[in-house]
Protein backbone atom coordinates (compact mmCIF):
# COMPACT_ATOMS: atom_id res chain seq x y z
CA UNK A 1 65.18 85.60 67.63
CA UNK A 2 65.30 82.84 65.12
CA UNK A 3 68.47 80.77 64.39
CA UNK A 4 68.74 82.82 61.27
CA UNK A 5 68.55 86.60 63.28
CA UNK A 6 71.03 84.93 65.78
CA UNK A 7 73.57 83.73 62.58
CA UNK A 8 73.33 87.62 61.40
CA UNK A 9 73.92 88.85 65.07
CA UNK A 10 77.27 87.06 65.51
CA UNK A 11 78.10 88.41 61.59
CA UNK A 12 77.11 91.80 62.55
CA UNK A 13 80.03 91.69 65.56
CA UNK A 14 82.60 90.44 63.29
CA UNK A 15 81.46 93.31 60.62
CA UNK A 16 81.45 95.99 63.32
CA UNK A 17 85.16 94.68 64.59
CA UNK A 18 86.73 94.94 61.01
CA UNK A 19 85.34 98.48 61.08
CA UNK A 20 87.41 98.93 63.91
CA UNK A 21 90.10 97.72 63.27
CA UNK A 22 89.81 99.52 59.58
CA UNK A 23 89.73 102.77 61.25
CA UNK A 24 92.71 102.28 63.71
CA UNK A 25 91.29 101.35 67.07
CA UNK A 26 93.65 100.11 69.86
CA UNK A 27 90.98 98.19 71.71
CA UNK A 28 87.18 96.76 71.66
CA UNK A 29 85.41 95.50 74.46
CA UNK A 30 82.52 93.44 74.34
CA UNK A 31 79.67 94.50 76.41
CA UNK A 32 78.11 90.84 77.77
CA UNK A 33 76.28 92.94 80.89
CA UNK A 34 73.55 94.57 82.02
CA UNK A 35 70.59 93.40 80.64
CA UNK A 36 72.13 93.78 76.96
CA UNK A 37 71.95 90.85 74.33
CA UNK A 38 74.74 88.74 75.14
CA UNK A 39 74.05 89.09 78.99
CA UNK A 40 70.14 88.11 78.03
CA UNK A 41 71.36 85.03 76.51
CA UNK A 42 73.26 83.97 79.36
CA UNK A 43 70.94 84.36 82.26
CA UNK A 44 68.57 82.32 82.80
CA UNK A 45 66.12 84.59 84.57
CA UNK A 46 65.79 85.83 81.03
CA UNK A 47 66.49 82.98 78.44
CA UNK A 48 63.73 80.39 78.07
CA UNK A 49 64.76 79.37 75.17
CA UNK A 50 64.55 75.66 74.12
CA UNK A 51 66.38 75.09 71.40
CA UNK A 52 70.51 75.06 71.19
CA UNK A 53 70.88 78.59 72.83
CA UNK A 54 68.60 77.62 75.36
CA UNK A 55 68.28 75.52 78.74
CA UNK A 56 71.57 74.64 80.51
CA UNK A 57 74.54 76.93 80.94
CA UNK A 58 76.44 75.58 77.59
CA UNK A 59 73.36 76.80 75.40
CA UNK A 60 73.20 79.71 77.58
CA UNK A 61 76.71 80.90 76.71
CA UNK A 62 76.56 79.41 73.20
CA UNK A 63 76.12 83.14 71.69
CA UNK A 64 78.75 85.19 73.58
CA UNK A 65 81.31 82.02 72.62
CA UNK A 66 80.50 82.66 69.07
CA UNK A 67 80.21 86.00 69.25
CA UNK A 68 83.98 86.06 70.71
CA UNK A 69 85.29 83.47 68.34
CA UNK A 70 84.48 85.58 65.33
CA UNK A 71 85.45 88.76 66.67
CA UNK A 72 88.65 87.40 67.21
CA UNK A 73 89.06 86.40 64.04
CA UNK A 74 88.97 89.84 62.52
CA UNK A 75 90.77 91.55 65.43
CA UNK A 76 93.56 89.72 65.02
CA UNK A 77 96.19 89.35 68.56
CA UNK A 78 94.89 92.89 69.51
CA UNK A 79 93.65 93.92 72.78
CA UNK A 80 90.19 92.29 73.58
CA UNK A 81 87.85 93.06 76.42
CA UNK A 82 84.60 91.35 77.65
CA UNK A 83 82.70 92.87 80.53
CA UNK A 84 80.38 90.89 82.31
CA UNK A 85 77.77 90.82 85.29
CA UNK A 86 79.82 88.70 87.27
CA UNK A 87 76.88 88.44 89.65
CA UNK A 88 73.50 89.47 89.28
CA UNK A 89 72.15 89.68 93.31
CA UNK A 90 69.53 88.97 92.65
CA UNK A 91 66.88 86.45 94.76
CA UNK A 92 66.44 83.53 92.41
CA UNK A 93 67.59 79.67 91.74
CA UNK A 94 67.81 81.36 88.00
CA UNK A 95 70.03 84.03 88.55
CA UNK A 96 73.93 84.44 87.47
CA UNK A 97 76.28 83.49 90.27
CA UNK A 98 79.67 84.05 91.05
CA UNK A 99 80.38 79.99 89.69
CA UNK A 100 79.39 80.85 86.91
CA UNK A 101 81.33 83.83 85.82
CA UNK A 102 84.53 82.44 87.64
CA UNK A 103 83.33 78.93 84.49
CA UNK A 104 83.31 81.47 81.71
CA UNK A 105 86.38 83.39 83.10
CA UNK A 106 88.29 80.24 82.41
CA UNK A 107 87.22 79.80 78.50
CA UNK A 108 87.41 83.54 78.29
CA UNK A 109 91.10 83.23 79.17
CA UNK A 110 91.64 79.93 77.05
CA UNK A 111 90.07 82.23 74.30
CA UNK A 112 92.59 85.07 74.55
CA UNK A 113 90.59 87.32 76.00
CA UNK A 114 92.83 90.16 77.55
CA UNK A 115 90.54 91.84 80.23
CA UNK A 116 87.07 90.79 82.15
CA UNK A 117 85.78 94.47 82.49
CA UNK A 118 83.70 93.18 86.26
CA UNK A 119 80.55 94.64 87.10
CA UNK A 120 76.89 93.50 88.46
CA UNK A 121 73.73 93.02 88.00
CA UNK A 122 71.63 94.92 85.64
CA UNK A 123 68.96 92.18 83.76
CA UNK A 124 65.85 92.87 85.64
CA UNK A 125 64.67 95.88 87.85
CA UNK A 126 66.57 95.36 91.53
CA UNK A 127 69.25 92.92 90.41
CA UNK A 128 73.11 94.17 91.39
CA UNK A 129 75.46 95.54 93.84
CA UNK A 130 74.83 98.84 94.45
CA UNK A 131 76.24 101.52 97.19
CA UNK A 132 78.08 104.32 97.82
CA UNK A 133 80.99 103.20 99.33
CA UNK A 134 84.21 103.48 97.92
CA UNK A 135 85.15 100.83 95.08
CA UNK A 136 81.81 98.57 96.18
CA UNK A 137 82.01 95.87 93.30
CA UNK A 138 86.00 95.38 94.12
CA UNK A 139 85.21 91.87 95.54
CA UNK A 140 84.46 90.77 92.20
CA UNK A 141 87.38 91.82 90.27
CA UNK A 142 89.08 90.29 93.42
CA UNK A 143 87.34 86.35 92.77
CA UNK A 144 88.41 86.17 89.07
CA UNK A 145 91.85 87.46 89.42
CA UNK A 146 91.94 84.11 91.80
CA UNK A 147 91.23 81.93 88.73
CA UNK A 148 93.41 83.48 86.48
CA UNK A 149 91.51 86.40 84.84
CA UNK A 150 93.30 89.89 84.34
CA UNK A 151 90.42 91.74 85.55
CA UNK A 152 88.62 95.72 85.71
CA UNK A 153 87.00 97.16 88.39
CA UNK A 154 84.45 99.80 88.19
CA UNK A 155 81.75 101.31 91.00
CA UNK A 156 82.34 103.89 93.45
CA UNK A 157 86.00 104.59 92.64
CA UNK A 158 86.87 108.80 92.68
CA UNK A 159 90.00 109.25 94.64
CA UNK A 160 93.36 108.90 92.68
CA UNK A 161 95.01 107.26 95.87
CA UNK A 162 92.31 104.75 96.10
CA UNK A 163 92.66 103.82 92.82
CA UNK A 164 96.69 103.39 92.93
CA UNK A 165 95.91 101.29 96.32
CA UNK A 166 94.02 98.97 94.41
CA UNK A 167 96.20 98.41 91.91
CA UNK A 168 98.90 98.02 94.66
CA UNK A 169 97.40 95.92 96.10
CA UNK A 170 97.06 93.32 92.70
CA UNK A 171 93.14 93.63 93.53
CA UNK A 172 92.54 94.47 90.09
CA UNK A 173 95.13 94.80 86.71
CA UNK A 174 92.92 98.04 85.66
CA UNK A 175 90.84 100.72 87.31
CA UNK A 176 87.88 102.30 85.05
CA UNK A 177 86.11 105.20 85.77
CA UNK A 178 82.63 106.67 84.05
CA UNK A 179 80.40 109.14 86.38
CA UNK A 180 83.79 110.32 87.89
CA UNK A 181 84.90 111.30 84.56
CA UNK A 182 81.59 112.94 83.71
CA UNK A 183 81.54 114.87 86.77
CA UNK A 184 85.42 115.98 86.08
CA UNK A 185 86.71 115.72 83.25
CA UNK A 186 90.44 117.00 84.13
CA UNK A 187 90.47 113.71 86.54
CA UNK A 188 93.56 112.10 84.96
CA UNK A 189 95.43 115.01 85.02
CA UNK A 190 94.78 115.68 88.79
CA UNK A 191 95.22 112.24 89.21
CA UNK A 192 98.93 112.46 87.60
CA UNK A 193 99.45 115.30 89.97
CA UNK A 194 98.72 113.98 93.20
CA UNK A 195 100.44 110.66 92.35
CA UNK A 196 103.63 112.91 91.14
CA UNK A 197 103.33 110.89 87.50
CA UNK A 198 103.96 113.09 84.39
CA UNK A 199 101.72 113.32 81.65
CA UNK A 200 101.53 113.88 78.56
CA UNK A 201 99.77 116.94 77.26
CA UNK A 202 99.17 118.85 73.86
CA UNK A 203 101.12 121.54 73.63
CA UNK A 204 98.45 123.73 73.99
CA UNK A 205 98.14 123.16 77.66
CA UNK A 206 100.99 124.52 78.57
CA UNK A 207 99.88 128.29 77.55
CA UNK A 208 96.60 127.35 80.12
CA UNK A 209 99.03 127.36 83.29
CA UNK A 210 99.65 130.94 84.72
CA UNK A 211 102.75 132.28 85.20
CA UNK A 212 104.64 130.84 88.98
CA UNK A 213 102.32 127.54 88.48
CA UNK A 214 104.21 124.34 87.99
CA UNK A 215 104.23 122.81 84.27
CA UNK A 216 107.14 120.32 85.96
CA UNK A 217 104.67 117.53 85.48
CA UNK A 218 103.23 117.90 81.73
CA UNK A 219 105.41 116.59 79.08
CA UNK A 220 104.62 117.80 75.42
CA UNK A 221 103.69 115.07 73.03
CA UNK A 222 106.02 114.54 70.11
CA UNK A 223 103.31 113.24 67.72
């Protein structure tokens, strides 16, 4: 990319935020992660630049601190997210490290950024936490909480009990789920009736439940 393409990148955030904002969104969340652009720049098994976004870990992080700085100015004091690779496991003196997401946790927060959305990995082929047991990536949410970050977990997290015990337990502020949502989408309301939470519901729901079965724990929505 040339300094130019790189001027019309950070533009193109700040564009895409007033759109949200225009149409009514609550929240954004900036996807620095996974291989994508922002992550790219950072990691420096993947940047060789040499110019100003380039080289040491202040060039590195040069675009995703712009980026943020003009999407807060169109978003205004609303909620803003980041998610990050706060480690990138992966066998190399170049690869992301736990220092260094626990360094950009503290601007984030200086920043006004409300949540670091924490997962792994994701740049090259092999490089992440992966596994099958229950909430594997927790650790992570875990280390930036300790510097002041209000953190997400995500990985491995199915059970409504296991995510209430994590939020119990302060090892994250917020629990997200994708696959588990994919695989069933009525989670959240199972999840409100195992934990004995009511929800809200459209009042269309409430024709759906047959007649003996408990409704004690929808509440109709009033807008």
């Amino acid at each position: 990319m040339t300094l130019t393409e790189i001027d019309a990148v950070v533009d193109d955030f700040g564009a895409a935020t007033r759109r949200a904002r225009e149409a009514g969104f609550d929240v954004i969340e900036i996807h620095a992660a996974h291989g994508y652009l922002l992550h790219s720049f950072m990691s420096a098994l993947s940047n060789t630049r040499d110019d100003q976004y380039g080289g040491d870990y202040e060039a590195r992080t040069r675009l995703l601190r712009e980026v943020i700085t003009r999407v807060r100015e169109e978003w205004g004091e609303r909620p803003l997210f980041v998610r990050i690779s706060v480690v990138e496991a992966f066998e190399s003196p170049d690869s992301w490290t736990l220092a260094d997401s626990e360094r950009i946790a503290g601007w984030l927060i200086d920043q006004g950024v409300d949540l670091i959305d924490c997962s792994t990995g994701g740049l090259v082929p092999g490089a992440g936490i992966f596994g099958d047991t229950p909430a594997y990536q927790l650790e992570y949410s875990e280390a930036l909480r300790r510097v002041g970050a209000t953190t997400a977990v995500v990985g491995g997290i199915t059970e409504p009990a296991q995510a209430e015990e994590i939020l119990r337990d302060g090892k994250a502020d917020l629990v997200l789920l994708g696959r588990e949502l994919l695989r069933n989408p009525g989670w959240v309301g199972r999840a409100a009736a195992e934990l004995g939470v009511p929800r809200p519901a459209p009042p269309q729901y409430f024709r759906a439940y047959r007649p003996g079965e408990s409704t004690a724990l929808l509440t109709e929505r009033t807008h």
